[in-house]
Protein backbone atom coordinates (compact mmCIF):
# COMPACT_ATOMS: atom_id res chain seq x y z
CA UNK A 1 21.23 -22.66 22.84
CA UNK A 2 19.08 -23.46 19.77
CA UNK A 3 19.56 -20.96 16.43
CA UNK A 4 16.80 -18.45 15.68
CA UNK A 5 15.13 -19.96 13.17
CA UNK A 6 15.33 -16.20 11.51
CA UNK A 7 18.64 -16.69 11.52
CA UNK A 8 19.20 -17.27 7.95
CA UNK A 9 15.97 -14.74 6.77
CA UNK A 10 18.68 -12.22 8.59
CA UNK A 11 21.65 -13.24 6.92
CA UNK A 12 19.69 -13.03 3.26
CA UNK A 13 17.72 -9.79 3.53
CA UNK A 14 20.17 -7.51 5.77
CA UNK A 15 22.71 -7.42 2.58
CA UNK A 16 19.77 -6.05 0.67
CA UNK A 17 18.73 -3.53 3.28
CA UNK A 18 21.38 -1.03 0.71
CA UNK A 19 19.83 -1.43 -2.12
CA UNK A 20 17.25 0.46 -1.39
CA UNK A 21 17.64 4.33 -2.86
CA UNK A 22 20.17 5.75 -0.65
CA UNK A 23 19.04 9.95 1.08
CA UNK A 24 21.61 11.43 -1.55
CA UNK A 25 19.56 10.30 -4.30
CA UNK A 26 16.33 11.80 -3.16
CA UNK A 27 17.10 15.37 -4.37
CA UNK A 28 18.25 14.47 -7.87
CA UNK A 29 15.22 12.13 -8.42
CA UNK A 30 12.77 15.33 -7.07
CA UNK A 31 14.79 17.28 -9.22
CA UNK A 32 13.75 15.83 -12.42
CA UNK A 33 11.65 17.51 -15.22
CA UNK A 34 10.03 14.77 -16.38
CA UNK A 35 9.71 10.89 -16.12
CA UNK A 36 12.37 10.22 -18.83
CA UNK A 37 14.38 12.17 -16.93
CA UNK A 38 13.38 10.16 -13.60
CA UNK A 39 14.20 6.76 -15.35
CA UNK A 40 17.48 8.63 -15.81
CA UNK A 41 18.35 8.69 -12.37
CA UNK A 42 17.06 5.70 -11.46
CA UNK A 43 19.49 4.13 -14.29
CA UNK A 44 22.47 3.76 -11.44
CA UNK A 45 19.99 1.96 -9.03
CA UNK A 46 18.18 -1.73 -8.57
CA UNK A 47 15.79 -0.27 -10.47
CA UNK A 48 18.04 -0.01 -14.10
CA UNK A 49 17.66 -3.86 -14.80
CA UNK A 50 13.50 -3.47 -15.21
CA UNK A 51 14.50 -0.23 -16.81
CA UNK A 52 16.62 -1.81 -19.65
CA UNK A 53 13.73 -4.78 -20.09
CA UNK A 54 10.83 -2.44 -20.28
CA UNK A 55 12.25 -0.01 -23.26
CA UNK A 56 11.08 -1.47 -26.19
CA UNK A 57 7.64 -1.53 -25.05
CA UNK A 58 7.02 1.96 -22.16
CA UNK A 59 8.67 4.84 -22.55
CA UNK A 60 7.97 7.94 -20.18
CA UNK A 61 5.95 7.19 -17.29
CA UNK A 62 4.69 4.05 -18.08
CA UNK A 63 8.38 2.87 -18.32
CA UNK A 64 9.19 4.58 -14.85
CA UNK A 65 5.69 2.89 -13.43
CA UNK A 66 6.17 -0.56 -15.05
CA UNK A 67 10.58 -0.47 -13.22
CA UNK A 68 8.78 0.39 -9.88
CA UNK A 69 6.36 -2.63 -10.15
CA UNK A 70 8.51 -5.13 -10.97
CA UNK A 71 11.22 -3.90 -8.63
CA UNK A 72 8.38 -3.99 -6.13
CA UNK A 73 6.80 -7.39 -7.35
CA UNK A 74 10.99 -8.80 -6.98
CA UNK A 75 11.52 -7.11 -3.12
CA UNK A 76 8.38 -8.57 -1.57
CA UNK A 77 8.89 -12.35 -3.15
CA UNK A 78 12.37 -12.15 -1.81
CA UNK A 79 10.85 -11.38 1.49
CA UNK A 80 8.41 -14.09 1.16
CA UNK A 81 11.01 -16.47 0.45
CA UNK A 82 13.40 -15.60 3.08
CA UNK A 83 10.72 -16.33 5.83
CA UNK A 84 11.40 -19.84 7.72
CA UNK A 85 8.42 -22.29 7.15
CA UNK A 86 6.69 -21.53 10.29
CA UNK A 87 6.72 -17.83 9.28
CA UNK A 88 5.48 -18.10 5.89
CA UNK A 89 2.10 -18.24 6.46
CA UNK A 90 2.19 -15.00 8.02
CA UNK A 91 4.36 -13.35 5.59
CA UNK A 92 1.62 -14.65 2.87
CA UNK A 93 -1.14 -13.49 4.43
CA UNK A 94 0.10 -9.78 4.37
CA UNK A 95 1.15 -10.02 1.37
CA UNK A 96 -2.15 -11.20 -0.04
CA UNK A 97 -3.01 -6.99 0.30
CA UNK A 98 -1.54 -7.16 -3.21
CA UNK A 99 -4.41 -9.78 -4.35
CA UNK A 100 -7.14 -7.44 -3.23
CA UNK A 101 -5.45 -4.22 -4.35
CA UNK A 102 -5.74 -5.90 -8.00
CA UNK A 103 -9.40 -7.15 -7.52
CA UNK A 104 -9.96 -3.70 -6.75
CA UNK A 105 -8.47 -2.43 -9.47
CA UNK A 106 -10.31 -4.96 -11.80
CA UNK A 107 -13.63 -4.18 -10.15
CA UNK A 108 -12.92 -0.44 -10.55
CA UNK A 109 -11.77 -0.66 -14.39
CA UNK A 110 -14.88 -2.72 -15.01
CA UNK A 111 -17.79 -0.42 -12.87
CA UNK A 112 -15.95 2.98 -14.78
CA UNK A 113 -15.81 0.97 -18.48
CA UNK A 114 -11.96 1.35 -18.61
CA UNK A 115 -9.84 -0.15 -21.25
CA UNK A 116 -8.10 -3.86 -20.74
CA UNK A 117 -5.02 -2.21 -21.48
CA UNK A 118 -4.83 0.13 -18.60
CA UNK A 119 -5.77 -2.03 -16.22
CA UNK A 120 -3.40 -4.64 -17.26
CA UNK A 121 -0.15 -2.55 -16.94
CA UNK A 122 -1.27 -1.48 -13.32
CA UNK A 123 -1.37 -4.83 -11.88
CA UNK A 124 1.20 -5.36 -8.81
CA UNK A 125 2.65 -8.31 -10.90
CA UNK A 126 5.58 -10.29 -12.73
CA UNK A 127 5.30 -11.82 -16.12
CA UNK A 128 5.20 -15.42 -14.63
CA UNK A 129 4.61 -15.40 -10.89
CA UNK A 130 1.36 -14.80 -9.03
CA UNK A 131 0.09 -11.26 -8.98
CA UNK A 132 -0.37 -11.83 -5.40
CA UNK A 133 3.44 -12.60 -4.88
CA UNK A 134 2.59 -16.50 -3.82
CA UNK A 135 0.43 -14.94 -1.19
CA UNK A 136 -2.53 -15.52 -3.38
CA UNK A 137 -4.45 -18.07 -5.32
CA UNK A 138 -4.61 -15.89 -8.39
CA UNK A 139 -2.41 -16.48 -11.42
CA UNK A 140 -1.40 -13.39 -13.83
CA UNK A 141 -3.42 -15.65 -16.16
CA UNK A 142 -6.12 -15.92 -13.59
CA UNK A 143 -6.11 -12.15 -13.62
CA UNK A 144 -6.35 -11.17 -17.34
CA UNK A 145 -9.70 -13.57 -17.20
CA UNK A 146 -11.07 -11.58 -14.61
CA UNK A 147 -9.95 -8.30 -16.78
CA UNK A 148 -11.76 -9.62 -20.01
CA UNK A 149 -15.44 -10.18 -18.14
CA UNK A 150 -17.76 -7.71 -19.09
CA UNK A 151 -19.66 -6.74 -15.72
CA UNK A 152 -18.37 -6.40 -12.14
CA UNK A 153 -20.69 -9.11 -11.90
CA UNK A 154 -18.93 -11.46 -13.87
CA UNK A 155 -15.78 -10.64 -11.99
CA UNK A 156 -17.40 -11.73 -8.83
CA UNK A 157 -18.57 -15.20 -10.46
CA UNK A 158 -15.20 -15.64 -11.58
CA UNK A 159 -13.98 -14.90 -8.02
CA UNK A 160 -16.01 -17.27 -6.35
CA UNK A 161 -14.41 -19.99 -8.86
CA UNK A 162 -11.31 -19.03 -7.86
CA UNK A 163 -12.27 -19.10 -3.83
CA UNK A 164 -11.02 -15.55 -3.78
CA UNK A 165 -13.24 -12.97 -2.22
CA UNK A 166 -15.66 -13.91 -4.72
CA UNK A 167 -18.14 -14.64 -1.34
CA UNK A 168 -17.48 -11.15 0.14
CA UNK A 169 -19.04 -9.55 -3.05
CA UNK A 170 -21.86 -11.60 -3.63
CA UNK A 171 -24.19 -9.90 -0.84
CA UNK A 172 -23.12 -6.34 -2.14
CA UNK A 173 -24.26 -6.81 -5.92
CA UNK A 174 -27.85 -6.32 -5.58
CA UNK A 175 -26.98 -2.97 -3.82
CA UNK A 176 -24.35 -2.39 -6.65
CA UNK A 177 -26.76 -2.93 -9.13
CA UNK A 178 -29.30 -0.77 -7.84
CA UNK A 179 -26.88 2.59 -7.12
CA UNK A 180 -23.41 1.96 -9.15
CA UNK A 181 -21.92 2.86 -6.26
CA UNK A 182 -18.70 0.33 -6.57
CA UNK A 183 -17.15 1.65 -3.06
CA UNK A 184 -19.53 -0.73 -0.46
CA UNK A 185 -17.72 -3.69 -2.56
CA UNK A 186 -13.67 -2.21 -2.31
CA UNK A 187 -14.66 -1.27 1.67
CA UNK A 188 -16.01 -4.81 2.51
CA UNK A 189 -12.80 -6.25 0.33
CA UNK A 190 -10.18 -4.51 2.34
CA UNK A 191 -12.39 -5.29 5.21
CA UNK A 192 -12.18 -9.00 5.12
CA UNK A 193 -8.02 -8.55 4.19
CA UNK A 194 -7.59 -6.91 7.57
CA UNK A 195 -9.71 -9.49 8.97
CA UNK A 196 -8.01 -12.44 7.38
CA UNK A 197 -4.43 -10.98 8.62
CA UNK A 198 -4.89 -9.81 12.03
CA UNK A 199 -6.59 -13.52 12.72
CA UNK A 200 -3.72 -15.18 10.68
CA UNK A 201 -0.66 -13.74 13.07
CA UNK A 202 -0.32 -16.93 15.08
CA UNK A 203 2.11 -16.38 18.41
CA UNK A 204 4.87 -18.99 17.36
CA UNK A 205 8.16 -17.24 19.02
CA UNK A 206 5.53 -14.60 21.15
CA UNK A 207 7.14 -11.55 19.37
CA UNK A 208 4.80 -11.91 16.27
CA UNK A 209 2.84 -8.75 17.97
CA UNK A 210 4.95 -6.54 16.32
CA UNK A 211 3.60 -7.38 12.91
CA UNK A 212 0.34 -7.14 14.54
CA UNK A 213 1.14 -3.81 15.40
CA UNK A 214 2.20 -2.82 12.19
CA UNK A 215 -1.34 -4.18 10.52
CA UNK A 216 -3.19 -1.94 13.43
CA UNK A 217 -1.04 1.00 12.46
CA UNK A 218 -1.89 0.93 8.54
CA UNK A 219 -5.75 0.63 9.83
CA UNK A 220 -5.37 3.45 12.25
CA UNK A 221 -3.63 5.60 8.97
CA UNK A 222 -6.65 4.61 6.91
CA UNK A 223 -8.72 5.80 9.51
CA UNK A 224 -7.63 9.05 10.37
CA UNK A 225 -7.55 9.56 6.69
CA UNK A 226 -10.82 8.87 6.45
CA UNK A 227 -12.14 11.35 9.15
CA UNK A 228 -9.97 13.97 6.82
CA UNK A 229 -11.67 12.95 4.21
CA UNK A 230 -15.13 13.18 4.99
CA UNK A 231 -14.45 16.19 7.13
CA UNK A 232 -13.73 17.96 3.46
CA UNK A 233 -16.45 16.46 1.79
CA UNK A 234 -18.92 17.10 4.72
CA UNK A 235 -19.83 13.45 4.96
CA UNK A 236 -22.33 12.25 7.48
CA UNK A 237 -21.20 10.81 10.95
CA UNK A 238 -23.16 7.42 9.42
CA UNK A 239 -20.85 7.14 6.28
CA UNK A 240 -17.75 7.82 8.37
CA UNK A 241 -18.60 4.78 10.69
CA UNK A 242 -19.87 2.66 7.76
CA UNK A 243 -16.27 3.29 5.93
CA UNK A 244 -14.47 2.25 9.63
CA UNK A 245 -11.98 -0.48 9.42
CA UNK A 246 -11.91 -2.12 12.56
CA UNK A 247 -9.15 -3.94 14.04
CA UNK A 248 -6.58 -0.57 14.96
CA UNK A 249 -5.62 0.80 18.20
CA UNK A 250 -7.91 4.01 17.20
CA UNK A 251 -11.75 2.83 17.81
CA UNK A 252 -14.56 3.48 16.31
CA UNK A 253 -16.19 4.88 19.24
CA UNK A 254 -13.77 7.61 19.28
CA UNK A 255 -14.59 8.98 15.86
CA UNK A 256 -17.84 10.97 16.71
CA UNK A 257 -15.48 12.51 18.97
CA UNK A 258 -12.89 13.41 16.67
CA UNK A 259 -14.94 14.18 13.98
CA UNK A 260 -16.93 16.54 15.97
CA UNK A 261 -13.56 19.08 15.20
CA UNK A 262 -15.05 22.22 12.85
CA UNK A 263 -12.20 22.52 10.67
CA UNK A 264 -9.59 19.90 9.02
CA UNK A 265 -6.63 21.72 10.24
CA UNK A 266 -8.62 21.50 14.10
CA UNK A 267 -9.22 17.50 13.18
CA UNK A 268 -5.54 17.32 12.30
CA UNK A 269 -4.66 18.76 16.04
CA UNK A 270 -7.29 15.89 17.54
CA UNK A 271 -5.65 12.88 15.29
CA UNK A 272 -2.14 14.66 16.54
CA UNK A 273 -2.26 11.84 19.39
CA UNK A 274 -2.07 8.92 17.07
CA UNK A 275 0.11 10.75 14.66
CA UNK A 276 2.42 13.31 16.01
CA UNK A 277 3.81 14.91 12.46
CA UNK A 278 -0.31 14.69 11.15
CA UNK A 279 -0.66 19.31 11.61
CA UNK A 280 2.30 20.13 9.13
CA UNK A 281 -0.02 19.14 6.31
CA UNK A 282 -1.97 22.00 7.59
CA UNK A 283 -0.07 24.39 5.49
CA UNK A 284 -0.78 21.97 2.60
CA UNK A 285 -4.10 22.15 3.03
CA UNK A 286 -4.46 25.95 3.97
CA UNK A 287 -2.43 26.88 0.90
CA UNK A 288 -4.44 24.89 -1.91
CA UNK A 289 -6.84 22.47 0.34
CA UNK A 290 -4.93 19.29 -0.65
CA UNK A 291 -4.71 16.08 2.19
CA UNK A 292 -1.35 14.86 0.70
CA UNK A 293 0.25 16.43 3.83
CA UNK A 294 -1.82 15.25 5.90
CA UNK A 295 -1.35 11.65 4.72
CA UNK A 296 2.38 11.80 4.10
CA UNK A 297 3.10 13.23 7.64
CA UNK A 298 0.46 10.20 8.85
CA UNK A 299 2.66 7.77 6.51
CA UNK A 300 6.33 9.16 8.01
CA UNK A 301 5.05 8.68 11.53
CA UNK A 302 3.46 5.15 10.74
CA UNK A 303 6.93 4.10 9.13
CA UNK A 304 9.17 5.98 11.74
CA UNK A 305 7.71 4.42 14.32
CA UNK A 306 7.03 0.45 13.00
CA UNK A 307 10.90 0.48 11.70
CA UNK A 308 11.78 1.15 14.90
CA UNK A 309 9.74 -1.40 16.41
CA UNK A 310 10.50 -4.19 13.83
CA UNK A 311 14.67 -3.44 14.04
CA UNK A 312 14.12 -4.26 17.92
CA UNK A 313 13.65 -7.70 16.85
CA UNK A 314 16.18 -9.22 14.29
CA UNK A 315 15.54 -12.51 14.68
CA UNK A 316 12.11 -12.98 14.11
CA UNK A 317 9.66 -11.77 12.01
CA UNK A 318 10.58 -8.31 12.46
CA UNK A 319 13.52 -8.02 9.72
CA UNK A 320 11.53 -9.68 7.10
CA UNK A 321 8.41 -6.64 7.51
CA UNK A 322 11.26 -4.13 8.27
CA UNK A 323 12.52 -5.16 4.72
CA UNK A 324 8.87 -4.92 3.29
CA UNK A 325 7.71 -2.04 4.38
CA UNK A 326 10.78 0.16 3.42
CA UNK A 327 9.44 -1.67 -0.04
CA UNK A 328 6.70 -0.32 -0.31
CA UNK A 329 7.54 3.32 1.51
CA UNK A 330 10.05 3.72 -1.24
CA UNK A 331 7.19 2.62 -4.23
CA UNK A 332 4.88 5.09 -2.98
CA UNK A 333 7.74 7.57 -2.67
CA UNK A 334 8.82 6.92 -6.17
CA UNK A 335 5.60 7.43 -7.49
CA UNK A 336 5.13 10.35 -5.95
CA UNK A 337 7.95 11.97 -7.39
CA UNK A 338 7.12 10.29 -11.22
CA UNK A 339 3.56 11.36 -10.70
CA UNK A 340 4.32 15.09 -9.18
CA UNK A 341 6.39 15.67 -12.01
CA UNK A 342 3.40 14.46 -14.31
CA UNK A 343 1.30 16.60 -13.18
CA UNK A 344 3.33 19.66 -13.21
CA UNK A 345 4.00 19.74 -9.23
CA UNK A 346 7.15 22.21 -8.21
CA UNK A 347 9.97 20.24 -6.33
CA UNK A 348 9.20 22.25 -3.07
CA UNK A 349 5.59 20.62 -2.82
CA UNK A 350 6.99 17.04 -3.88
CA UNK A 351 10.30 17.01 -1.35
CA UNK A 352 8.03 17.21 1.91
CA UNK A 353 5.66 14.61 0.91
CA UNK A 354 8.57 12.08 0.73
CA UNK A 355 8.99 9.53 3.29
CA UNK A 356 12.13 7.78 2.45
CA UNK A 357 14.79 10.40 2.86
CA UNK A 358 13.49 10.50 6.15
CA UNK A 359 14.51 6.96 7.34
CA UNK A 360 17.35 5.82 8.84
């Protein structure tokens, strides 16, 4: 019988399955006062290497931020590199999210006037790889061009050069221009991501659904979170289906539906469903009518439930987006902690907003 060709993307990642933060670690890290205090912690873990190279320039949270990114930046290339050649593709094409989460960013800093700087230090990048993590066409080089234009419309003429998104803006500038409303241009962005994967997860070994699944998931999160959303800011039906990312196992024809619910907390109880844990952010909400409950309970179910899935199937492309999306649940999870603590959150509103210490 012929090897897996995942054999060997099995025998490279499942070693580095431990090195992400083990449950025991959780409490200390929530635990913290402050971010110097967080970087403390994370001092004994995979993170203490980007720690140690980032001290003579960050300090505080933008030392904490700037470890997470580059451990981040160093997980998903060694996913991308793991993956067989016929996989590749694939693995590229999810990972070009990363691309369009730092156009966004660029197009954001630029429509709000914020400074280089900023924007620069939040890129999902390394000092000499792709900021897309080889999944993109975009250089970290390519990036601080786009970062020194002065208008959002020079960013998009730079784009086009570059044959990256720069034709998916184009139509939306006259709009832009008219109502500096930057959010039509970041919808129809993510928009043609989702697109771009869900066509680009060719059936090579037929068990390639299960990424598929795991895109339609993340739509069906952004999705419910968008109903949430809206619901609090009393949006019209029309903006909620304009905002719609299609492609999930939740339709848009179901949304008047759902969003016909009076309160959040009855919305929650509609999306429950899709998203089982979704009505213990009620208490969230009730107590000080924030959504993080919402969408951590939304994320825990999403990753509960795709881990699961992905394990099922070793050899294939299922350990290599196992081993990125317990990536990125445990940068989100990190941040939330540095952040919390930031912003003067108590450890018993941080701790059940954390996905990670929930994983097995």
């Amino acid at each position: 019988m012929a090897s897996s060709p995942y054999a060997a993307a099995l025998g490279r990642l499942l070693p580095e399955f431990p090195q992400f933060l083990s449950r025991d670690i959780w409490p200390a890290l929530v635990a913290a006062r402050d971010a110097n205090e967080i970087a403390k912690v994370l001092e004994e873990t995979a993170y203490a290497p980007y720690l140690d190279a980032a001290r003579s320039t960050h300090q505080g949270i933008g030392l904490v931020e700037v470890a997470i990114n580059r451990t981040f930046v160093r997980r998903n290339r060694q996913g991308y590199t793991a993956a067989p050649f016929a996989g590749r593709p694939v693995v590229g094409q999810y990972l070009a999210r990363y691309d369009v989460q730092n156009i966004e960013l660029v197009l954001a800093a630029k429509a709000q006037n914020r400074p280089v700087r900023d924007t620069e230090d939040s890129l999902i990048s390394s000092r000499d790889i792709e900021a897309g993590l080889y999944a993109g066409v975009l250089t970290l080089d390519d990036y601080r061009n786009l970062i020194e234009q002065p208008t959002v419309e020079a960013v998009a003429t730079q784009l086009v050069r570059y044959n990256a998104y720069g034709t998916t803006i184009l139509p939306l500038l006259e709009a832009y221009n008219r109502s500096h409303d930057i959010f039509p241009i970041l919808h129809a962005l993510e928009a043609e991501y989702y697109r771009g994967v869900l066509g680009g997860v060719k059936f090579f070994q037929g068990d390639e659904w299960v990424v598929r699944e795991l895109v339609r998931s993340e739509i069906d999160g952004k999705n419910a979170f968008l109903l949430l959303k809206a619901k609090v800011a009393n949006l019209p039906l029309e903006e909620v289906s304009a905002r719609w990312i299609d492609g999930g196992a939740l339709p848009e024809s179901q949304a008047a539906d759902l969003y016909g619910a009076r309160t959040v907390p009855e919305l929650a109880e509609r999306l429950a469903p899709h998203f089982p844990s979704i009505v213990e952010g009620n208490a969230e909400f009730q107590a000080g009518g924030s959504l993080a409950g919402y969408e951590a309970a939304t994320e825990r179910d999403r990753a509960v439930r795709e881990l699961k899935r992905l394990r099922a199937y070793p050899l294939s492309l299922g350990v290599i987006f196992a081993y990125l999306l317990r990536a990125e649940v445990e940068r989100d999870d990190v941040r939330r902690v540095a952040y919390g603590r930031l912003y003067g959150l108590p450890a018993d509103r941080i701790e059940p907003l954390l996905v990670s210490p929930r994983l097995t």
